[in-house]
PDB file of N, CA and C in Angstrom:
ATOM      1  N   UNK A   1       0.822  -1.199   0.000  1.00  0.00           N
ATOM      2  CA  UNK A   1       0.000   0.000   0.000  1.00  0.00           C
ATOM      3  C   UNK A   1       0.860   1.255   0.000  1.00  0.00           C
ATOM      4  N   UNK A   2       1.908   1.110   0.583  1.00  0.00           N
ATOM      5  CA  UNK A   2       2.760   2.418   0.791  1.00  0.00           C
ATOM      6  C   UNK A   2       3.191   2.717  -0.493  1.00  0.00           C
ATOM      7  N   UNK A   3       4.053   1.662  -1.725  1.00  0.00           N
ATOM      8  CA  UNK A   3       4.413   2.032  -2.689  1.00  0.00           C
ATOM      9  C   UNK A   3       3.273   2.387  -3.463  1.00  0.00           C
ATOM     10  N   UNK A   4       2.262   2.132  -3.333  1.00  0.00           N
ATOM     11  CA  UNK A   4       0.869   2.715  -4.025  1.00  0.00           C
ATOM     12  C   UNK A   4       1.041   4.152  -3.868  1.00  0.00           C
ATOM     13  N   UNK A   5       1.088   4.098  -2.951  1.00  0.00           N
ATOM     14  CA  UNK A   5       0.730   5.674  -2.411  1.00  0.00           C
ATOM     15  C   UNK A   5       1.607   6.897  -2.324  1.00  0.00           C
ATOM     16  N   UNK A   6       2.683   6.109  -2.582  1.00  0.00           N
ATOM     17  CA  UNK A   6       4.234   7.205  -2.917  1.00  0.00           C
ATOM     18  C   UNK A   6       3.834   7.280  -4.288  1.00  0.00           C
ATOM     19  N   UNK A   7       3.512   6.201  -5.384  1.00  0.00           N
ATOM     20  CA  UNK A   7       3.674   6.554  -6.900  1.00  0.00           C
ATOM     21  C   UNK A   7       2.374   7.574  -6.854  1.00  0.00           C
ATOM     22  N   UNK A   8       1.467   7.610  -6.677  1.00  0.00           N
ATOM     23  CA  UNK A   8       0.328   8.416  -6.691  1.00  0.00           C
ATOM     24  C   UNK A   8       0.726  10.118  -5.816  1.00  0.00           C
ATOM     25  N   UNK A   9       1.737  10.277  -5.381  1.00  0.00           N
ATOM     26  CA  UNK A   9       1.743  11.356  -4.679  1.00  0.00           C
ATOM     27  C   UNK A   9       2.906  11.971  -5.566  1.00  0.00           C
ATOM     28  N   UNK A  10       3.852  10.665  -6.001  1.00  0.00           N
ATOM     29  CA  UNK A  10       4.741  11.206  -6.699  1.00  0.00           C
ATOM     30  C   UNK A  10       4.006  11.843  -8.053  1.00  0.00           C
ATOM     31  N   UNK A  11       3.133  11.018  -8.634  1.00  0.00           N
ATOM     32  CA  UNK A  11       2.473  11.740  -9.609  1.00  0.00           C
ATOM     33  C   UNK A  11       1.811  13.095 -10.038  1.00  0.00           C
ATOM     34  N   UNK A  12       1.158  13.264  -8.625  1.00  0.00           N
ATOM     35  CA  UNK A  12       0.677  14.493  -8.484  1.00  0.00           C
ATOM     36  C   UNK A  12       1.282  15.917  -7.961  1.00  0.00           C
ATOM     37  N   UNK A  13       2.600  15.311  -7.979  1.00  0.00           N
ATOM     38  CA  UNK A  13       3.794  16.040  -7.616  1.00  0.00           C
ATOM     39  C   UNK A  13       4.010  16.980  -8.648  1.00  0.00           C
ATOM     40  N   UNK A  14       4.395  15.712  -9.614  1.00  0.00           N
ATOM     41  CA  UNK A  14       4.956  16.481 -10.772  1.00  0.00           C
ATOM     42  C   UNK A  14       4.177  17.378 -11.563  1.00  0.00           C
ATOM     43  N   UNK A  15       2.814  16.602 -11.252  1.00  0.00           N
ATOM     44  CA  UNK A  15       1.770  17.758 -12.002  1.00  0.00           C
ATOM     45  C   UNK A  15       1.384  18.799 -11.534  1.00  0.00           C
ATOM     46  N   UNK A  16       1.616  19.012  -9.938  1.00  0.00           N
ATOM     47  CA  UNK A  16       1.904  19.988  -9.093  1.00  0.00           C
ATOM     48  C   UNK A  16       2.671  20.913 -10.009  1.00  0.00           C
ATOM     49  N   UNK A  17       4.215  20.706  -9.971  1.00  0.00           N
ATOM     50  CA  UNK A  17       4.838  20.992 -10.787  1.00  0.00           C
ATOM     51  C   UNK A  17       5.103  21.537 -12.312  1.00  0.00           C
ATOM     52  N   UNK A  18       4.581  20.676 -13.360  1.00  0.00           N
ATOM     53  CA  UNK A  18       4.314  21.551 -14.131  1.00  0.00           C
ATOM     54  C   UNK A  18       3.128  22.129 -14.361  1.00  0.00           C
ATOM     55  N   UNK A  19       2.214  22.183 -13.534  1.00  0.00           N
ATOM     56  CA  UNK A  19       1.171  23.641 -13.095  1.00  0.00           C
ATOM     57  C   UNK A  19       1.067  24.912 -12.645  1.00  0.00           C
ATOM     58  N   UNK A  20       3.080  24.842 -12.673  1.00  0.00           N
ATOM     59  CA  UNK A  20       3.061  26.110 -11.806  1.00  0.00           C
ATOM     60  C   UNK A  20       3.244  27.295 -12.912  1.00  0.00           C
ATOM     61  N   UNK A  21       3.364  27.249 -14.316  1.00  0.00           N
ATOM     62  CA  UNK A  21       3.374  28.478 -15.254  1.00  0.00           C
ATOM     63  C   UNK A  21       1.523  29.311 -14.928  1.00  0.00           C
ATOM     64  N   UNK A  22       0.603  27.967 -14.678  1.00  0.00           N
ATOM     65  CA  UNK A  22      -0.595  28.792 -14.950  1.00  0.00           C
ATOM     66  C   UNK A  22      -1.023  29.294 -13.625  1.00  0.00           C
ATOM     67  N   UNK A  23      -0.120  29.401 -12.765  1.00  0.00           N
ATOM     68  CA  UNK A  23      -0.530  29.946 -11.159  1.00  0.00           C
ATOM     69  C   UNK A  23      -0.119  30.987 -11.120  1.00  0.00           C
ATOM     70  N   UNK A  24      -1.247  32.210 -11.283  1.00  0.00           N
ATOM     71  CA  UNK A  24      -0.054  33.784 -11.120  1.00  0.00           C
ATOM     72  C   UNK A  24      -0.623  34.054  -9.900  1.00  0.00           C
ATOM     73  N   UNK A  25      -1.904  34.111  -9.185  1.00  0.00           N
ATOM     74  CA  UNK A  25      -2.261  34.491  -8.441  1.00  0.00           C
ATOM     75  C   UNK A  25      -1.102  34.130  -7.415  1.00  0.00           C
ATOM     76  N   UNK A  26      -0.806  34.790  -6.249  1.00  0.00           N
ATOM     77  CA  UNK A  26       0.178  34.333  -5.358  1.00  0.00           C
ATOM     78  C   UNK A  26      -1.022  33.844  -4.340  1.00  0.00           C
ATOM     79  N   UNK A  27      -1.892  33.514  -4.020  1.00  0.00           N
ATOM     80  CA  UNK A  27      -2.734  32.588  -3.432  1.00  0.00           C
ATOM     81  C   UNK A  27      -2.854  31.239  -3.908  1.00  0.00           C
ATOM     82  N   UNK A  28      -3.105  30.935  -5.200  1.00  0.00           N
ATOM     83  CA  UNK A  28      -2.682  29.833  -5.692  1.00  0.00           C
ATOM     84  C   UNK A  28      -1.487  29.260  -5.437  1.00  0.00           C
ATOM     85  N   UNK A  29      -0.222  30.125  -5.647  1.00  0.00           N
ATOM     86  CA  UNK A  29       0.844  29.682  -5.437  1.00  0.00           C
ATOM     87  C   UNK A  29       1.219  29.285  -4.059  1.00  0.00           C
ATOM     88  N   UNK A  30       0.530  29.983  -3.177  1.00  0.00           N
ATOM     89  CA  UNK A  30       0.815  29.670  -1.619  1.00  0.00           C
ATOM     90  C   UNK A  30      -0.330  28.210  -1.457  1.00  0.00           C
ATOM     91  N   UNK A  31      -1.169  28.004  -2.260  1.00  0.00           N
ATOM     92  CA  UNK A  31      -2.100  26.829  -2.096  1.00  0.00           C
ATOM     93  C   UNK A  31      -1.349  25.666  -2.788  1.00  0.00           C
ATOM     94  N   UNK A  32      -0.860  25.612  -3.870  1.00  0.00           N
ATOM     95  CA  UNK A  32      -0.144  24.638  -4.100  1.00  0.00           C
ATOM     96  C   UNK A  32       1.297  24.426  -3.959  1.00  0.00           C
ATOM     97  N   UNK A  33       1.664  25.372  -2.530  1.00  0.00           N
ATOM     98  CA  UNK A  33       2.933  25.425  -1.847  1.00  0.00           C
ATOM     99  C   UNK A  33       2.794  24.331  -0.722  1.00  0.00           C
ATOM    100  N   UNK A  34       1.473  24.675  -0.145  1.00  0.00           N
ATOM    101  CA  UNK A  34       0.852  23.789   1.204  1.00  0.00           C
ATOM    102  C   UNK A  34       0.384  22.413   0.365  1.00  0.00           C
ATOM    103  N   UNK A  35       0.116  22.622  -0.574  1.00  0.00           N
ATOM    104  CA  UNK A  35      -0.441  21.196  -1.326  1.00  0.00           C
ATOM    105  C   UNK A  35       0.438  19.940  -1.376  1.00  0.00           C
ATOM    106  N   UNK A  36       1.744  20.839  -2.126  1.00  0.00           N
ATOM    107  CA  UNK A  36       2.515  20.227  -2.296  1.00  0.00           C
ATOM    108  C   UNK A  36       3.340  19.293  -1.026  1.00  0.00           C
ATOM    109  N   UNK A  37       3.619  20.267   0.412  1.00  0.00           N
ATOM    110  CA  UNK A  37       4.486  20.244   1.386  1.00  0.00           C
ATOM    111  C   UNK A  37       3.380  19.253   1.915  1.00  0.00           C
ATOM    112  N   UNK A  38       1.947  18.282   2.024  1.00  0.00           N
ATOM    113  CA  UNK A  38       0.849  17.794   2.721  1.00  0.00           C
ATOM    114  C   UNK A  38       1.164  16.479   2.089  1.00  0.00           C
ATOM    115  N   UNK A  39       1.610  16.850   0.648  1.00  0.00           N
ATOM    116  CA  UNK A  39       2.075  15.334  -0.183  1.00  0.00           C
ATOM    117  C   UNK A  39       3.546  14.934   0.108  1.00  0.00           C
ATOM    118  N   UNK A  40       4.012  15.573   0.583  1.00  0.00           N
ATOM    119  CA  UNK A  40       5.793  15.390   0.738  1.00  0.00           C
ATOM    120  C   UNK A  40       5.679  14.406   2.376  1.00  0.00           C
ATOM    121  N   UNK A  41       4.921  14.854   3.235  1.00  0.00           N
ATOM    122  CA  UNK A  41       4.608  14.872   4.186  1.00  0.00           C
ATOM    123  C   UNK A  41       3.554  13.258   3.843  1.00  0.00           C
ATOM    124  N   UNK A  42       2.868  13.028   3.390  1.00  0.00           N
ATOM    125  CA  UNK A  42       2.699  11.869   3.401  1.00  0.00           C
ATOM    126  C   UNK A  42       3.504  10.866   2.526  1.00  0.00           C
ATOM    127  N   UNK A  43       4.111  11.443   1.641  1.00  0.00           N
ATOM    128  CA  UNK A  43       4.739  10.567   0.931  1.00  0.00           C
ATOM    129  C   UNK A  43       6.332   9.476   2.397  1.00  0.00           C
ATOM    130  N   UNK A  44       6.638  10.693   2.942  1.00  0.00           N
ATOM    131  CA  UNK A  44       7.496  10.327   3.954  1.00  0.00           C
ATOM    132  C   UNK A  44       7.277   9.134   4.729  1.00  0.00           C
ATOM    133  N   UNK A  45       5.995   9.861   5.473  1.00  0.00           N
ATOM    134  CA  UNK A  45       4.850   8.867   6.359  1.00  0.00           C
ATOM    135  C   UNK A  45       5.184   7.656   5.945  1.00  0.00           C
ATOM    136  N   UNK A  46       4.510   7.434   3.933  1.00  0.00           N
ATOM    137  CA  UNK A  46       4.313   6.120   3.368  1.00  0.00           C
ATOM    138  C   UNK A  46       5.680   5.193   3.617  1.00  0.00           C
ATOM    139  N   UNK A  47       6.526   6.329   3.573  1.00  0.00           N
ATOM    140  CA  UNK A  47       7.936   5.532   3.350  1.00  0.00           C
ATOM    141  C   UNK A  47       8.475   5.003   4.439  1.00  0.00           C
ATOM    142  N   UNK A  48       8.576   5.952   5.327  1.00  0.00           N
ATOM    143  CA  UNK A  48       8.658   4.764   6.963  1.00  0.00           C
ATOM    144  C   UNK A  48       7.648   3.754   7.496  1.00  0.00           C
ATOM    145  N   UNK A  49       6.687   3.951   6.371  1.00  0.00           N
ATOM    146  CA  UNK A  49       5.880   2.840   7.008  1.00  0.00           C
ATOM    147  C   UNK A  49       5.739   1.340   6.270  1.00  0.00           C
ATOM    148  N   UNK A  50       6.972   1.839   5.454  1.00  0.00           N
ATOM    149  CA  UNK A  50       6.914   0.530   4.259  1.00  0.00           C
ATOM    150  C   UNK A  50       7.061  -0.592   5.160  1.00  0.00           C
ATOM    151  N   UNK A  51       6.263  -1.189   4.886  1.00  0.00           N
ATOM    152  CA  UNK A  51       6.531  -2.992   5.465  1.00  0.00           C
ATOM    153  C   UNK A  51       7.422  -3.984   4.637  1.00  0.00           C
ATOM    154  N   UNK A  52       7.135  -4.101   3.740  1.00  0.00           N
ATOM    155  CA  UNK A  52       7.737  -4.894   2.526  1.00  0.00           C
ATOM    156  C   UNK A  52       9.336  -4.853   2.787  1.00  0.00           C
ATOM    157  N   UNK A  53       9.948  -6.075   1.943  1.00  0.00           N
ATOM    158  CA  UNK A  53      11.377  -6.273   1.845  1.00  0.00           C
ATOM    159  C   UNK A  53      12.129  -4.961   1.177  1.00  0.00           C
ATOM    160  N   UNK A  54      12.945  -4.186   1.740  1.00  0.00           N
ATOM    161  CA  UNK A  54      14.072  -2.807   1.113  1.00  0.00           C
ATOM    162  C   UNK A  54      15.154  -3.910   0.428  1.00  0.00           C
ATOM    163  N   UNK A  55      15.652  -4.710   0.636  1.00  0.00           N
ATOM    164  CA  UNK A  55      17.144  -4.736   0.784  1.00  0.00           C
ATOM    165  C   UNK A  55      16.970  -6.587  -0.282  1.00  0.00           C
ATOM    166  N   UNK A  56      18.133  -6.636  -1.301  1.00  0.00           N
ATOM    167  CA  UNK A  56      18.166  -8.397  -1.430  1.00  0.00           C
ATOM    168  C   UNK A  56      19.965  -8.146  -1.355  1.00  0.00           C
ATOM    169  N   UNK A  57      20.175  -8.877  -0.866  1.00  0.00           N
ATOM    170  CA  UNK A  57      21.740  -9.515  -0.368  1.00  0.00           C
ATOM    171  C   UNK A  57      21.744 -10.444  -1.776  1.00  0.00           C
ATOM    172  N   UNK A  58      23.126  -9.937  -2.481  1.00  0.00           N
ATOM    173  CA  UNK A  58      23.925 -10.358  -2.952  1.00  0.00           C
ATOM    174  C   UNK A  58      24.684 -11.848  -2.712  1.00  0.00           C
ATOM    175  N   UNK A  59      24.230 -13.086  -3.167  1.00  0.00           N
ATOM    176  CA  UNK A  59      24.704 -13.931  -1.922  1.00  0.00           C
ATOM    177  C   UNK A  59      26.153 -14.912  -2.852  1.00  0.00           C
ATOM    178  N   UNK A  60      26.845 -14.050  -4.108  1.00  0.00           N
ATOM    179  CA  UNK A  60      27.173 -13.964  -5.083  1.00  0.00           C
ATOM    180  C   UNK A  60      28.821 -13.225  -4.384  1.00  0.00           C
ATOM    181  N   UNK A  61      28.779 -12.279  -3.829  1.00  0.00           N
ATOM    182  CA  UNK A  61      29.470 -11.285  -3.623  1.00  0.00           C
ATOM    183  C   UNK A  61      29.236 -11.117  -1.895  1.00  0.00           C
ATOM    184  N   UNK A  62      27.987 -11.093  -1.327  1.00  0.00           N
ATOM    185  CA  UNK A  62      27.790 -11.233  -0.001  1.00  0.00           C
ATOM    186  C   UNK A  62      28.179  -9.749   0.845  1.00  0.00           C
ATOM    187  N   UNK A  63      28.085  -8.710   0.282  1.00  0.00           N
ATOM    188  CA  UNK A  63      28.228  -7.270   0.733  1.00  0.00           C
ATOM    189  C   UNK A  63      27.569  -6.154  -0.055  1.00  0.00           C
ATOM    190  N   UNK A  64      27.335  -6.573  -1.612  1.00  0.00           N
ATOM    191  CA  UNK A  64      26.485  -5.266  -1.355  1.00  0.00           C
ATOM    192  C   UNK A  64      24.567  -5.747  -1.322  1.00  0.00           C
ATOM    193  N   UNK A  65      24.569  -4.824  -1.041  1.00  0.00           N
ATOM    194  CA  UNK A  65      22.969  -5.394  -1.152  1.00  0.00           C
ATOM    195  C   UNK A  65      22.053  -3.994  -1.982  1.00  0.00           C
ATOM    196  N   UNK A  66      20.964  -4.462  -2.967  1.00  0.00           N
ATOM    197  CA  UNK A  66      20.388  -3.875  -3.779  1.00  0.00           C
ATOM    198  C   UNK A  66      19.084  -3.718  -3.065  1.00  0.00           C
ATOM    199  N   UNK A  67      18.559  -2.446  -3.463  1.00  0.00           N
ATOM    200  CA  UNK A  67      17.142  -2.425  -3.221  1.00  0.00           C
ATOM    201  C   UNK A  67      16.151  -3.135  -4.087  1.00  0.00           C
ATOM    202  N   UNK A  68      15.057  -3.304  -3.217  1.00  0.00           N
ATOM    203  CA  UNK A  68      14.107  -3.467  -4.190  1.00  0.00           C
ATOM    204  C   UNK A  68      12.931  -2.488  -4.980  1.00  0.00           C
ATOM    205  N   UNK A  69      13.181  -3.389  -5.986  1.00  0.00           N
ATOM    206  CA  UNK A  69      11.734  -2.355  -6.610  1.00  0.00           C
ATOM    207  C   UNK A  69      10.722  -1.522  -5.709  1.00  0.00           C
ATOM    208  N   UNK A  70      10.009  -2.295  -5.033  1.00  0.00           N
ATOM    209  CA  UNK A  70       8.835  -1.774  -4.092  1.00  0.00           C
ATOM    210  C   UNK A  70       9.835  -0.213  -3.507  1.00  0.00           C
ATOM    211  N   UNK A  71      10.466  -0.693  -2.875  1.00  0.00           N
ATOM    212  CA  UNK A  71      11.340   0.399  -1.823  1.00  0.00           C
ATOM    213  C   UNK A  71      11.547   1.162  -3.096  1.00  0.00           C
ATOM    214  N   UNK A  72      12.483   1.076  -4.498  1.00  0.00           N
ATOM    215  CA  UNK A  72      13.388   1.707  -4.892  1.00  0.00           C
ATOM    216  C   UNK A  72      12.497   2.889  -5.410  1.00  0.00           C
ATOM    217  N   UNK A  73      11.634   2.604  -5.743  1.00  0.00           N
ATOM    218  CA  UNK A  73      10.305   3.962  -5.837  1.00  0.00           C
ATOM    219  C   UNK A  73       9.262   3.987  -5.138  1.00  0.00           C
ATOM    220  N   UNK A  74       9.303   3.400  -3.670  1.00  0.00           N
ATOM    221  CA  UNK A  74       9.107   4.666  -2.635  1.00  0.00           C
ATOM    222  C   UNK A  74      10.278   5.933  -2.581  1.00  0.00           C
ATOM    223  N   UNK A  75      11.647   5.190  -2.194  1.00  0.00           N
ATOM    224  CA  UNK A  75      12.644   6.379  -2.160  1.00  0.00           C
ATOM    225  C   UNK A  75      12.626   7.287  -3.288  1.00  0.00           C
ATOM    226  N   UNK A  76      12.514   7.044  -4.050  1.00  0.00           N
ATOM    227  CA  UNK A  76      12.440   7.782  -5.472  1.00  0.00           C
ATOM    228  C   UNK A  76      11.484   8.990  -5.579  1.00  0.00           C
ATOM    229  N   UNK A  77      10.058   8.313  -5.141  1.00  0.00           N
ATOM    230  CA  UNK A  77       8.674   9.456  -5.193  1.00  0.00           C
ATOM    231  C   UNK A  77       9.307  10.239  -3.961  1.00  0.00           C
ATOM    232  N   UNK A  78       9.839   9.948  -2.787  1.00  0.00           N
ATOM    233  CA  UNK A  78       9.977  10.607  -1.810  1.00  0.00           C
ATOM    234  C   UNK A  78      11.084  11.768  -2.054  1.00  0.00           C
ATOM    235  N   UNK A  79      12.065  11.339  -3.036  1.00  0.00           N
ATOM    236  CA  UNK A  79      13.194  12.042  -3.243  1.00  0.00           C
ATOM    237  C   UNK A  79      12.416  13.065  -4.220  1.00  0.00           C
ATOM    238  N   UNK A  80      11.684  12.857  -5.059  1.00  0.00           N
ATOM    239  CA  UNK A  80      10.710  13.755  -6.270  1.00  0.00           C
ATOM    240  C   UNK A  80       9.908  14.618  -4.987  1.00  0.00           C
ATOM    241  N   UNK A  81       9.678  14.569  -4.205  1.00  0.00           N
ATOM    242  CA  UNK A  81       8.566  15.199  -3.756  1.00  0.00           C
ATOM    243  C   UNK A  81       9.262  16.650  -3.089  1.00  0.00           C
ATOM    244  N   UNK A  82      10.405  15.764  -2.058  1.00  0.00           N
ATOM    245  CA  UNK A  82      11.130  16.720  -1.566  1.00  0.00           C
ATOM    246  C   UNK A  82      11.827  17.824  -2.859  1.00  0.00           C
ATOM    247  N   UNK A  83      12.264  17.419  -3.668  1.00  0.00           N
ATOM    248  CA  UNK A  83      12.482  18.256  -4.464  1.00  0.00           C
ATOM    249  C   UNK A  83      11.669  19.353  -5.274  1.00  0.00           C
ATOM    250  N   UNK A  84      10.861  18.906  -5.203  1.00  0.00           N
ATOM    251  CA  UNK A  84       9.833  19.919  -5.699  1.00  0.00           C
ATOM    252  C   UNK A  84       9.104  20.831  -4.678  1.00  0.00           C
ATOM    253  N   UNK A  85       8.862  20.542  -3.498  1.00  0.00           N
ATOM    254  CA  UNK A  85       8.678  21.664  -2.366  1.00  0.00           C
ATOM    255  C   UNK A  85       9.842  22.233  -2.454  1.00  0.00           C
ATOM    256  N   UNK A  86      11.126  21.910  -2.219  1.00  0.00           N
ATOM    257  CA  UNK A  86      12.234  23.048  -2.298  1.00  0.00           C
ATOM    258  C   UNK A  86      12.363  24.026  -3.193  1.00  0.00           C
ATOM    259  N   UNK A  87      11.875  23.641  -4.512  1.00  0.00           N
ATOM    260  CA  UNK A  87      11.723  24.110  -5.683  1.00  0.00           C
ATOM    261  C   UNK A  87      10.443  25.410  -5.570  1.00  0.00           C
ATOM    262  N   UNK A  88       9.565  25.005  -5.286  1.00  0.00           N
ATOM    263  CA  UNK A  88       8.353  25.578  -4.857  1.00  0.00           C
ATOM    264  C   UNK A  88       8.311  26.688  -3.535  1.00  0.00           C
ATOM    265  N   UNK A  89       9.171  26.416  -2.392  1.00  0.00           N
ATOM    266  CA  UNK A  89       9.218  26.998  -1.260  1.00  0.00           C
ATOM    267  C   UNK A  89      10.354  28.406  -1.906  1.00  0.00           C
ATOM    268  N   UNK A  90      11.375  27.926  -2.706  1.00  0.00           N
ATOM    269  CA  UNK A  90      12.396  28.676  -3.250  1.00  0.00           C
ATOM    270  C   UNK A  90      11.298  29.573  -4.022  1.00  0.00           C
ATOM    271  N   UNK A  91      10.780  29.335  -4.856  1.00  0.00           N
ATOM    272  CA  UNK A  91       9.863  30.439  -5.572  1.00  0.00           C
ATOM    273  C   UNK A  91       8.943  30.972  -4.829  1.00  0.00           C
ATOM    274  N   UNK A  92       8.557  30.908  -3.925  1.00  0.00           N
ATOM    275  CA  UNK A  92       7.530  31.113  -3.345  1.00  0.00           C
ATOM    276  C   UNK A  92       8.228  32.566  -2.262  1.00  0.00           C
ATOM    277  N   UNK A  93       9.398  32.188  -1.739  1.00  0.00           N
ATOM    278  CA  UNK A  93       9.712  32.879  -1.196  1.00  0.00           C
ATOM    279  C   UNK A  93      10.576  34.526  -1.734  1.00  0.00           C
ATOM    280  N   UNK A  94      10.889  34.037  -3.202  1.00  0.00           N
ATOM    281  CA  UNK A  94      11.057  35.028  -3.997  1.00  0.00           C
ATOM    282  C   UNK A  94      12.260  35.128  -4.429  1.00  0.00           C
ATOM    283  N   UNK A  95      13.185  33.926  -4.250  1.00  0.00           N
ATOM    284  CA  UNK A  95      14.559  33.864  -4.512  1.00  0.00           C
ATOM    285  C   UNK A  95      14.784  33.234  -5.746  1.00  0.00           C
ATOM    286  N   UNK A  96      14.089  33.023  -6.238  1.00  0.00           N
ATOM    287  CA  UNK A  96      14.223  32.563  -7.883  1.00  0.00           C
ATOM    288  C   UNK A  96      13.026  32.834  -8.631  1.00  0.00           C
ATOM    289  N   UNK A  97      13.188  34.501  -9.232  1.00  0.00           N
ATOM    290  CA  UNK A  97      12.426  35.057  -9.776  1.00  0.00           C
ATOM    291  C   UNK A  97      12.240  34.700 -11.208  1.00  0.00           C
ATOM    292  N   UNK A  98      13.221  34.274 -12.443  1.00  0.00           N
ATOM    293  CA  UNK A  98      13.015  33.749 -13.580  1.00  0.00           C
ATOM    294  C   UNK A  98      12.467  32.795 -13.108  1.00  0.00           C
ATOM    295  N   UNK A  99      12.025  32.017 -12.392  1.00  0.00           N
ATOM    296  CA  UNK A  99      11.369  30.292 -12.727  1.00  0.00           C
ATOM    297  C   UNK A  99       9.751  30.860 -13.724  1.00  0.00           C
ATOM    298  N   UNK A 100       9.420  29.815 -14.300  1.00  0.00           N
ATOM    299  CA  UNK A 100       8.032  29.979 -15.098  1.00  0.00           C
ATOM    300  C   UNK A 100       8.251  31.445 -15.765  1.00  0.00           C
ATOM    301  N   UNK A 101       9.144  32.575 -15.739  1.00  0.00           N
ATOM    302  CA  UNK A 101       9.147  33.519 -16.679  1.00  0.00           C
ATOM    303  C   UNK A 101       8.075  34.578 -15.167  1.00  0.00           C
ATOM    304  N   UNK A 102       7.861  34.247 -13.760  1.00  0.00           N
ATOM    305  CA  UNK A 102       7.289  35.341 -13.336  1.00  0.00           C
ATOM    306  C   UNK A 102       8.094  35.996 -11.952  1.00  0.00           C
TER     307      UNK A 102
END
């Protein structure tokens, strides 16, 4: 359920994301600032709460060990998410005025 729910947050991340040319209002932008930071915030949640196997041991080599799929995009949506609130919090706050051309 958790990797369900990271790909679905990760998704709406990105579309978060490229939605932000048609947001001029700075209310919008502060709404899909909090939008965004509510999905980052559960995406996290999902990820410490993964139950499922992270890790397969190498039993070949016997030291490194690979993730698994399930895990490897939870971490992934989680790493997308955080990045895009930073991205978002950075514009928002007014320190990267070329982004979207506003």
């Amino acid at each position: 359920m958790g990797t369900i729910l990271t790909i679905i947050t990760g998704a709406l991340s990105v579309f978060n994301y490229y939605y932000q040319p048609h947001l001029t209002l700075p209310l919008h932008q502060t709404i899909s600032l909090v939008a965004q930071g509510l999905m980052t915030f559960i995406t996290i949640i999902a990820l410490c709460a993964y139950t499922g196997k992270k890790v397969v041991v190498d039993y070949k080599v016997e030291k490194p060990k690979i993730l698994t799929l399930g895990f490897f995009v939870a971490l992934l949506s989680t790493l997308i998410n955080l990045g895009v609130v930073v991205l978002l919090g950075i514009k928002w706050f007014g320190m990267m005025k070329g982004m979207y051309h506003g």
